[in-house]
Protein backbone atom coordinates (compact mmCIF):
# COMPACT_ATOMS: atom_id res chain seq x y z
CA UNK A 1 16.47 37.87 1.38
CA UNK A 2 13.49 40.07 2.71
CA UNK A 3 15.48 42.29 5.30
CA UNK A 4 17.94 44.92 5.27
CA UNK A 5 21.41 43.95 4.19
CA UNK A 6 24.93 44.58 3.07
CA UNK A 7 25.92 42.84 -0.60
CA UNK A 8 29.39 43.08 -1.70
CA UNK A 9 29.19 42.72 -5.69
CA UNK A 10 32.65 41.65 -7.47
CA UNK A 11 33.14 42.34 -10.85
CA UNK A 12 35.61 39.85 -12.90
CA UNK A 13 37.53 41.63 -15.25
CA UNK A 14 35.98 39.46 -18.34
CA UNK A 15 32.78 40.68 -17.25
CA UNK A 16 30.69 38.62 -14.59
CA UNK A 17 29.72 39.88 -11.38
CA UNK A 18 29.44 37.72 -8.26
CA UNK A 19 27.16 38.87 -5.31
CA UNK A 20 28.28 38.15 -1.79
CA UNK A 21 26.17 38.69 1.23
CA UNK A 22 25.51 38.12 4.65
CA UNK A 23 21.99 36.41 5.04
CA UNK A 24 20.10 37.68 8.24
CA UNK A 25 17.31 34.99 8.88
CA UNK A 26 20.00 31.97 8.93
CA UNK A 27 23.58 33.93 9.90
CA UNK A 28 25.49 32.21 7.13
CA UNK A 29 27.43 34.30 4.06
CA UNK A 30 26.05 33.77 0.99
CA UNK A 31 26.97 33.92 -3.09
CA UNK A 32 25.63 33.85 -6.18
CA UNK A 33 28.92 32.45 -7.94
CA UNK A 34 29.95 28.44 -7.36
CA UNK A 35 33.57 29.25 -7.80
CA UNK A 36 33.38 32.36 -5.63
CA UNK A 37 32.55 29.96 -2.54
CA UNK A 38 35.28 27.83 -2.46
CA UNK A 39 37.63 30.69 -2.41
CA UNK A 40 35.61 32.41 0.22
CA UNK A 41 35.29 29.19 2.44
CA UNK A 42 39.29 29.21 2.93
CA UNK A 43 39.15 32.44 5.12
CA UNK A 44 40.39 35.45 3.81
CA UNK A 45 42.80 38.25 4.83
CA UNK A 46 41.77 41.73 5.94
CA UNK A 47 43.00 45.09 5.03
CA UNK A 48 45.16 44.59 8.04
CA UNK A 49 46.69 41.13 6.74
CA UNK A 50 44.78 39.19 9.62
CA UNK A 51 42.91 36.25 8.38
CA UNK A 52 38.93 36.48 8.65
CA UNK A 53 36.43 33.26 7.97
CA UNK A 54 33.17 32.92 7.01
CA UNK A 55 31.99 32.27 11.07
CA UNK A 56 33.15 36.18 11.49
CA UNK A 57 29.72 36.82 9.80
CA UNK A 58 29.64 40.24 8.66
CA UNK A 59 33.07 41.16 9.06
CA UNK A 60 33.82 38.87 6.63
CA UNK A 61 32.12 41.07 4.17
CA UNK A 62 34.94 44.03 4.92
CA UNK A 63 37.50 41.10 4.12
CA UNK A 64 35.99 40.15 1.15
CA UNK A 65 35.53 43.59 0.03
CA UNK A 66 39.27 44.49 0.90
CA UNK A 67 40.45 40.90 -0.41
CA UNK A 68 39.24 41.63 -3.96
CA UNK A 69 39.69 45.60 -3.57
CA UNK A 70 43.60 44.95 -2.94
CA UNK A 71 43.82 42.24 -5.80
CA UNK A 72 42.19 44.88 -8.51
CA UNK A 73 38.54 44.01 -8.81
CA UNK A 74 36.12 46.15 -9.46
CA UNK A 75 34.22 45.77 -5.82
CA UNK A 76 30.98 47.73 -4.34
CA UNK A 77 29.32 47.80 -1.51
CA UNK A 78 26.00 48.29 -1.06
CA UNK A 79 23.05 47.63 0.98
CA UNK A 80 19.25 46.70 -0.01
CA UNK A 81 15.67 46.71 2.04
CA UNK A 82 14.14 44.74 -0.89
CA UNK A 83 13.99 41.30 -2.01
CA UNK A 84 16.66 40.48 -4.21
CA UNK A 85 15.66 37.85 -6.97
CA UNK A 86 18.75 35.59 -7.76
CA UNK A 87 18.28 32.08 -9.49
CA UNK A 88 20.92 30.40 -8.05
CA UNK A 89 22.89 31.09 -4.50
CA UNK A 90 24.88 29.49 -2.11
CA UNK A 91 25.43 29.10 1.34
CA UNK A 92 28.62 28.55 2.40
């Protein structure tokens, strides 16, 4: 990720943090946590209860963020103009 961009990071309460973006060169939502994707590739449900998939691009991040936000994670959300270095991702 070279460009500008919105990362939602998700902090388990044992510890690990997943990262969750939108990735501007292809359009798809990305993640740095295998687990994380399966979950996120079932749609989620907005603040307002209405269900939001992964084609929503970024609105999806505002459901993720509220999804985990409502259920007690630790979530933030914040944006980055550098490259972010990650060894593993996925596209979902």
């Amino acid at each position: 990720m070279a460009e500008h961009a919105d990362i939602i990071a998700v902090q388990h309460p044992r510890g690990a943090v997943a990262l969750v973006w939108f990735d501007l060169p292809t359009g798809a939502i990305v993640t740095t946590h295998a687990g994380l994707r399966e979950i996120l590739r079932r749609g989620l449900r907005d603040w307002a209860g209405q269900v939001v998939r992964i084609s929503d691009g970024r609105v999806f991040l505002s459901a993720v963020y509220d999804h985990f936000f409502l259920k007690g994670y630790r979530v933030h959300w914040f944006s980055a103009s550098e490259l972010i270095c990650t060894q593993t991702f996925y596209r979902l």
